[in-house]
Protein backbone atom coordinates (compact mmCIF):
# COMPACT_ATOMS: atom_id res chain seq x y z
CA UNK A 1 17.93 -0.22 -4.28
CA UNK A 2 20.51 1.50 -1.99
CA UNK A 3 23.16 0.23 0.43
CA UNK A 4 25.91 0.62 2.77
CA UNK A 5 28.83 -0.57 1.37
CA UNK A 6 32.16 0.11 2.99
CA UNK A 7 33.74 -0.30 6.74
CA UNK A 8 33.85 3.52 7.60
CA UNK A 9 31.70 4.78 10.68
CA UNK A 10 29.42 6.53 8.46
CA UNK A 11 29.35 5.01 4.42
CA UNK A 12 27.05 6.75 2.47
CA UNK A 13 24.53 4.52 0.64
CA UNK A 14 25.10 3.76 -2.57
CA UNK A 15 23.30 2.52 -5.68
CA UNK A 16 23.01 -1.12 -6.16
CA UNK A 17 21.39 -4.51 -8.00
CA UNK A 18 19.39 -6.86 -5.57
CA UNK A 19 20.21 -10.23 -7.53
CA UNK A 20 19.42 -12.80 -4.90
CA UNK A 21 19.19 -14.22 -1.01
CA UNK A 22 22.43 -15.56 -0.16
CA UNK A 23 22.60 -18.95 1.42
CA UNK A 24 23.58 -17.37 4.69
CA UNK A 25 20.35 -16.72 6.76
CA UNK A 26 19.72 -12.70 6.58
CA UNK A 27 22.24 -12.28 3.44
CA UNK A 28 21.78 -11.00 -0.10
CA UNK A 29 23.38 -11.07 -3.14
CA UNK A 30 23.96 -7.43 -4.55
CA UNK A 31 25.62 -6.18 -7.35
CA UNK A 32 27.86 -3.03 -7.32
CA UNK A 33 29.47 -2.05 -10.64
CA UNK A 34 30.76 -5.18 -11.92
CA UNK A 35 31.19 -7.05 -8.54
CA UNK A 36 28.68 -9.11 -6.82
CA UNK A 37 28.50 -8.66 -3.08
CA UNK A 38 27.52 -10.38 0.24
CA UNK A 39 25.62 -8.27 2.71
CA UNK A 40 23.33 -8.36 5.73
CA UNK A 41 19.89 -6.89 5.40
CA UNK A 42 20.71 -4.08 7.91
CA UNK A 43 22.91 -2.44 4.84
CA UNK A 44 20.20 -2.76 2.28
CA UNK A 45 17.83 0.25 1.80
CA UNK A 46 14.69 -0.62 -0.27
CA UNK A 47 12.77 1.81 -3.03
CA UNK A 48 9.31 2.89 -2.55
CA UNK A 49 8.38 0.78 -5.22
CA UNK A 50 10.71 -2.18 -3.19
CA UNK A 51 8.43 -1.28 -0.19
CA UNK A 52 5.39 -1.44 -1.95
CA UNK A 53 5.63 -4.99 -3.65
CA UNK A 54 6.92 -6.04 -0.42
CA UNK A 55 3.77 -5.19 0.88
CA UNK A 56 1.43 -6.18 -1.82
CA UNK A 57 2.99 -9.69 -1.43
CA UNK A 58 2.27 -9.67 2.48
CA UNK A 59 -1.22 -8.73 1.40
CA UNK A 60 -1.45 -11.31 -0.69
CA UNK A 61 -2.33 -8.89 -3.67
CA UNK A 62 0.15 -11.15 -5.96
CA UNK A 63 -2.00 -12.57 -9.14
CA UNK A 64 -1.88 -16.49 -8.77
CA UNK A 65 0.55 -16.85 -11.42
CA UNK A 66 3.46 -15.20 -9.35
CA UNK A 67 2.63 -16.34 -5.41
CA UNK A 68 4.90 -18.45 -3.83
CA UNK A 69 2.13 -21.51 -4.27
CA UNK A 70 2.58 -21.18 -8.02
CA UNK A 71 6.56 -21.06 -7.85
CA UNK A 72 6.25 -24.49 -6.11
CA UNK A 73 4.47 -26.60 -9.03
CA UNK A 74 7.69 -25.44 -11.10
CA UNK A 75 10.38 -25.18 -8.32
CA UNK A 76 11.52 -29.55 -9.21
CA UNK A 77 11.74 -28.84 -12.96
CA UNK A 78 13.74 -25.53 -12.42
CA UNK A 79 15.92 -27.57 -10.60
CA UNK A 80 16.49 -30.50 -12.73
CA UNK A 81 16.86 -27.16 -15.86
CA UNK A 82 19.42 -25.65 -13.77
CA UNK A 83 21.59 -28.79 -13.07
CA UNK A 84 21.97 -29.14 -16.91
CA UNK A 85 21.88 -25.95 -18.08
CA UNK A 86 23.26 -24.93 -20.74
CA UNK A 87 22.38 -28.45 -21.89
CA UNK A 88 18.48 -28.87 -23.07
CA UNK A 89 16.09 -30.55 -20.67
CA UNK A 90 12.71 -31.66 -22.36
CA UNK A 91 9.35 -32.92 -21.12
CA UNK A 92 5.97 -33.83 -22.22
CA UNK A 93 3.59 -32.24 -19.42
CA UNK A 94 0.23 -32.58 -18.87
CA UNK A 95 -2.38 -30.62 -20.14
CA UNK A 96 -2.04 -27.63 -22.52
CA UNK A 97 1.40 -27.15 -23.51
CA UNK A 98 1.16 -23.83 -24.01
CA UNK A 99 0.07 -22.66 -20.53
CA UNK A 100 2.77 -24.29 -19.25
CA UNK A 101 5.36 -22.53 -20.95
CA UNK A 102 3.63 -19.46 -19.80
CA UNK A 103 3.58 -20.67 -16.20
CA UNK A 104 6.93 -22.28 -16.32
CA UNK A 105 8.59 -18.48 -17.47
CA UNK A 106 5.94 -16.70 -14.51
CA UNK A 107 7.68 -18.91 -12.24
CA UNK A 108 10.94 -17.92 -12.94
CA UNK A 109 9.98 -14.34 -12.79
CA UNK A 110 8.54 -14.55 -9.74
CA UNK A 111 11.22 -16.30 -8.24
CA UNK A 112 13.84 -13.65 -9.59
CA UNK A 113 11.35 -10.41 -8.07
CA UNK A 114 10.36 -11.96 -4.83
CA UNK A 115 13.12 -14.33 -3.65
CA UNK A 116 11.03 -17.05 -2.20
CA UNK A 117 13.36 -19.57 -0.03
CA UNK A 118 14.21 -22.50 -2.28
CA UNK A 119 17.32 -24.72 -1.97
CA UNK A 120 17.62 -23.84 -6.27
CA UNK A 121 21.44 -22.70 -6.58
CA UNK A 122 20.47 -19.65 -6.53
CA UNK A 123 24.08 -17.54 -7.98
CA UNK A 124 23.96 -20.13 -11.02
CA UNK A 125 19.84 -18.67 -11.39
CA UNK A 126 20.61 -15.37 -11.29
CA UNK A 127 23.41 -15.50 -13.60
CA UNK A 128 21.97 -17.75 -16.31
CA UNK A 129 18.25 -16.97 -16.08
CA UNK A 130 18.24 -13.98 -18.69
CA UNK A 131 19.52 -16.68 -21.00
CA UNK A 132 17.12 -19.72 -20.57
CA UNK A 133 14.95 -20.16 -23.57
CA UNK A 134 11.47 -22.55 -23.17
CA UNK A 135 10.70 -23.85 -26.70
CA UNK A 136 7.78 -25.41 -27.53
CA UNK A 137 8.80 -28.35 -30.20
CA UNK A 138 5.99 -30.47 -31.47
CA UNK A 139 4.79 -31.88 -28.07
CA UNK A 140 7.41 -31.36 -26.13
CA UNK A 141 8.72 -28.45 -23.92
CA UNK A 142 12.62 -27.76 -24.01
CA UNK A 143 14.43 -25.71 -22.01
CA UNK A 144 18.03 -24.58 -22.47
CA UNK A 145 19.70 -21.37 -24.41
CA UNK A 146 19.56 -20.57 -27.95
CA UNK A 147 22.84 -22.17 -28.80
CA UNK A 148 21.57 -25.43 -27.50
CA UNK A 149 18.27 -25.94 -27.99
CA UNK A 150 17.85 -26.80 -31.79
CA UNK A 151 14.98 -28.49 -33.53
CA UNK A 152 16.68 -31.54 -34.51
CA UNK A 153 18.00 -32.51 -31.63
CA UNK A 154 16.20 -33.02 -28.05
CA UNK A 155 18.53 -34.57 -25.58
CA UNK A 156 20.84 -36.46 -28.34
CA UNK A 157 17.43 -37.94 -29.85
CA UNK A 158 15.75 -37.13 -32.83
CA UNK A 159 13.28 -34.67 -32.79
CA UNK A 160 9.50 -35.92 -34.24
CA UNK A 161 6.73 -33.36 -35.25
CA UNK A 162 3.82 -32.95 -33.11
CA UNK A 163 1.44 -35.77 -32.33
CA UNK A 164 -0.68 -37.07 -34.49
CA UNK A 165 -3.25 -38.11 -31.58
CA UNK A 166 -6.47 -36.19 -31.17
CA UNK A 167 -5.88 -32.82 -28.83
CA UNK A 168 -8.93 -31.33 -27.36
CA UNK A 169 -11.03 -28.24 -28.97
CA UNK A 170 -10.67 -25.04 -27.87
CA UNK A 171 -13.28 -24.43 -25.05
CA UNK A 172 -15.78 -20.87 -25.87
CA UNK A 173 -18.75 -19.48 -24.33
CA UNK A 174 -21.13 -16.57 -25.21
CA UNK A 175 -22.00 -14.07 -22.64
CA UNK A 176 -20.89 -16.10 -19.73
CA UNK A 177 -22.19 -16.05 -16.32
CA UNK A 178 -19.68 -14.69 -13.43
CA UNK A 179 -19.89 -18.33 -12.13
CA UNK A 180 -19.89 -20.13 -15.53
CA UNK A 181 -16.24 -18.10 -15.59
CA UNK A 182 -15.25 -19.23 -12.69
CA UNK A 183 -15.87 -22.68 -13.16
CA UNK A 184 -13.43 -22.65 -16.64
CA UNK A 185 -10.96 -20.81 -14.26
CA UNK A 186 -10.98 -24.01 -11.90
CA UNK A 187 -10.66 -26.32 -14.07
CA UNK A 188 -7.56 -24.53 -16.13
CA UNK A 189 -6.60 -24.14 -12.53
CA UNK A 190 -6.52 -27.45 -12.26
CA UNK A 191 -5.21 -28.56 -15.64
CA UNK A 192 -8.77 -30.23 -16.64
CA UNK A 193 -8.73 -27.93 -20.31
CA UNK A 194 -5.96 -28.75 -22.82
CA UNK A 195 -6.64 -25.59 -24.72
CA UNK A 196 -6.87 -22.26 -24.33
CA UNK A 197 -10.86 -20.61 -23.45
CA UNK A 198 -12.78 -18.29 -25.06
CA UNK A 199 -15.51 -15.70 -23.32
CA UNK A 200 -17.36 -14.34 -26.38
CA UNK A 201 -19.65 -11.38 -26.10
CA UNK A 202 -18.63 -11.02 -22.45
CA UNK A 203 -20.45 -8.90 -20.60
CA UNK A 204 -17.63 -7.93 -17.52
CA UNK A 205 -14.48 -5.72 -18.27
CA UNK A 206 -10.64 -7.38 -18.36
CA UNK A 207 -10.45 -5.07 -14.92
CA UNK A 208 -12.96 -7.79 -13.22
CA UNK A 209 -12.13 -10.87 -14.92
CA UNK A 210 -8.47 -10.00 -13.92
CA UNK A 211 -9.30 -10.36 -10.18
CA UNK A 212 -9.62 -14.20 -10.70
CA UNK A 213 -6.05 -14.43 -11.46
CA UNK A 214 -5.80 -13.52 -7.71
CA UNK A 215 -7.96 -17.02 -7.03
CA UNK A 216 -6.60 -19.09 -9.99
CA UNK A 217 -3.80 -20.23 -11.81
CA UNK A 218 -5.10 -18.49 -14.63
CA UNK A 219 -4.04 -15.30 -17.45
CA UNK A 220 -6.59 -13.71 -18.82
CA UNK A 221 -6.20 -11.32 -21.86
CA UNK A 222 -8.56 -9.26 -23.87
CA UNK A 223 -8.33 -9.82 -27.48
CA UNK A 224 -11.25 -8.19 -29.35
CA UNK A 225 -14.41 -6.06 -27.99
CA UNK A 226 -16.09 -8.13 -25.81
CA UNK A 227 -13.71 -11.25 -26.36
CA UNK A 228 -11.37 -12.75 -24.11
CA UNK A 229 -8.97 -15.37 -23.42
CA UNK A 230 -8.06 -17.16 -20.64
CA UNK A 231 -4.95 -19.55 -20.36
């Protein structure tokens, strides 16, 4: 991205780093060499490729994953990350563990690209969030950096292996119906499966089944011939 940086008549624009919206209504956080600056939106001149996920997210062409509806479920347990970070924060969420891990990092890329208005400390985000690692340790998710997230130690207690309890099977189905898909998508969408799915001799390409991660909180990936997986 370019900008106008400077108090003569006629700057010329310059290169610089979008990093994040400022608190001030209509103000960004830029960086320019090794400063960080304040400016308005009138100095900031967006890429083509700005311009065009700009408009793909007034379309609404955003996969689920990375709307502003998905941000929300994980905008509370940014915030409590961020108000300890660089300490560890840990939870036990519902449902599969791994999909939220997944979601939990979409959320704070999406946040990052697309700047949705949050009351997250936003400078602290943009200057930490290259470093936050989401570890997956026995049942537990914990969130911190490398240096403090270790796998004896969660939060000054002890850390325990995985759960001995019962965790659901993996759900698979062979050559799925479009609407037996869908339904799997809704209920990962809604946190019903513990597990990953599995479409086995599917009959629809990854280009098709991708569109429902425009309807669902879903990823989908293609992992053999014919075989996918959806998390």
């Amino acid at each position: 991205m370019k900008a106008f940086i400077g108090a003569s008549e006629s700057p010329l624009p310059v290169e610089v780093e979008l990093l994040a919206k400022d608190t001030m209504p209509g103000f960004y956080l830029v960086k320019y060499g090794l400063k960080v600056l304040q400016l308005h939106h009138s100095k900031l001149i967006p890429t083509e490729v700005e311009l065009q996920s700009m408009k793909d997210l007034a379309q609404n062409k955003l996969p689920y994953r990375f709307r502003e509806v998905a941000f929300r479920r994980y905008e509370p347990i940014l915030k409590l990350v961020l108000e300890r970070f660089p300490a560890p924060f840990s939870l036990k969420p519902e449902g599969s563990i791994e999909t939220f891990t997944c979601r939990f990092r979409d959320a704070m890329k999406s946040l990052l690209k697309y700047q949705w208005p949050t009351n997250l400390p936003m400078a602290k985000f943009v200057q930490c969030v290259d470093a936050i690692v989401v570890s997956i340790q026995g049942d537990l998710v914990v969130i911190g950096n490398s240096e403090t997230i270790k796998p004896t130690t969660i939060l000054g207690q002890p850390w325990t292996p995985a759960s001995t309890e019962p965790t659901a099977l993996p759900l698979g189905v062979t050559t799925p119906l479009w609407n037996v898909i869908e339904a799997i998508c809704l209920l990962h969408d809604h946190r019903l499966l513990k597990t990953s799915s599995f479409l086995h001799k599917c009959e629809f390409s990854l280009t098709a089944l991708k569109q429902l991660e425009n309807q669902y909180d879903v990823f989908i990936e293609q992992i053999a011939d014919r075989e996918f997986k959806i998390l």
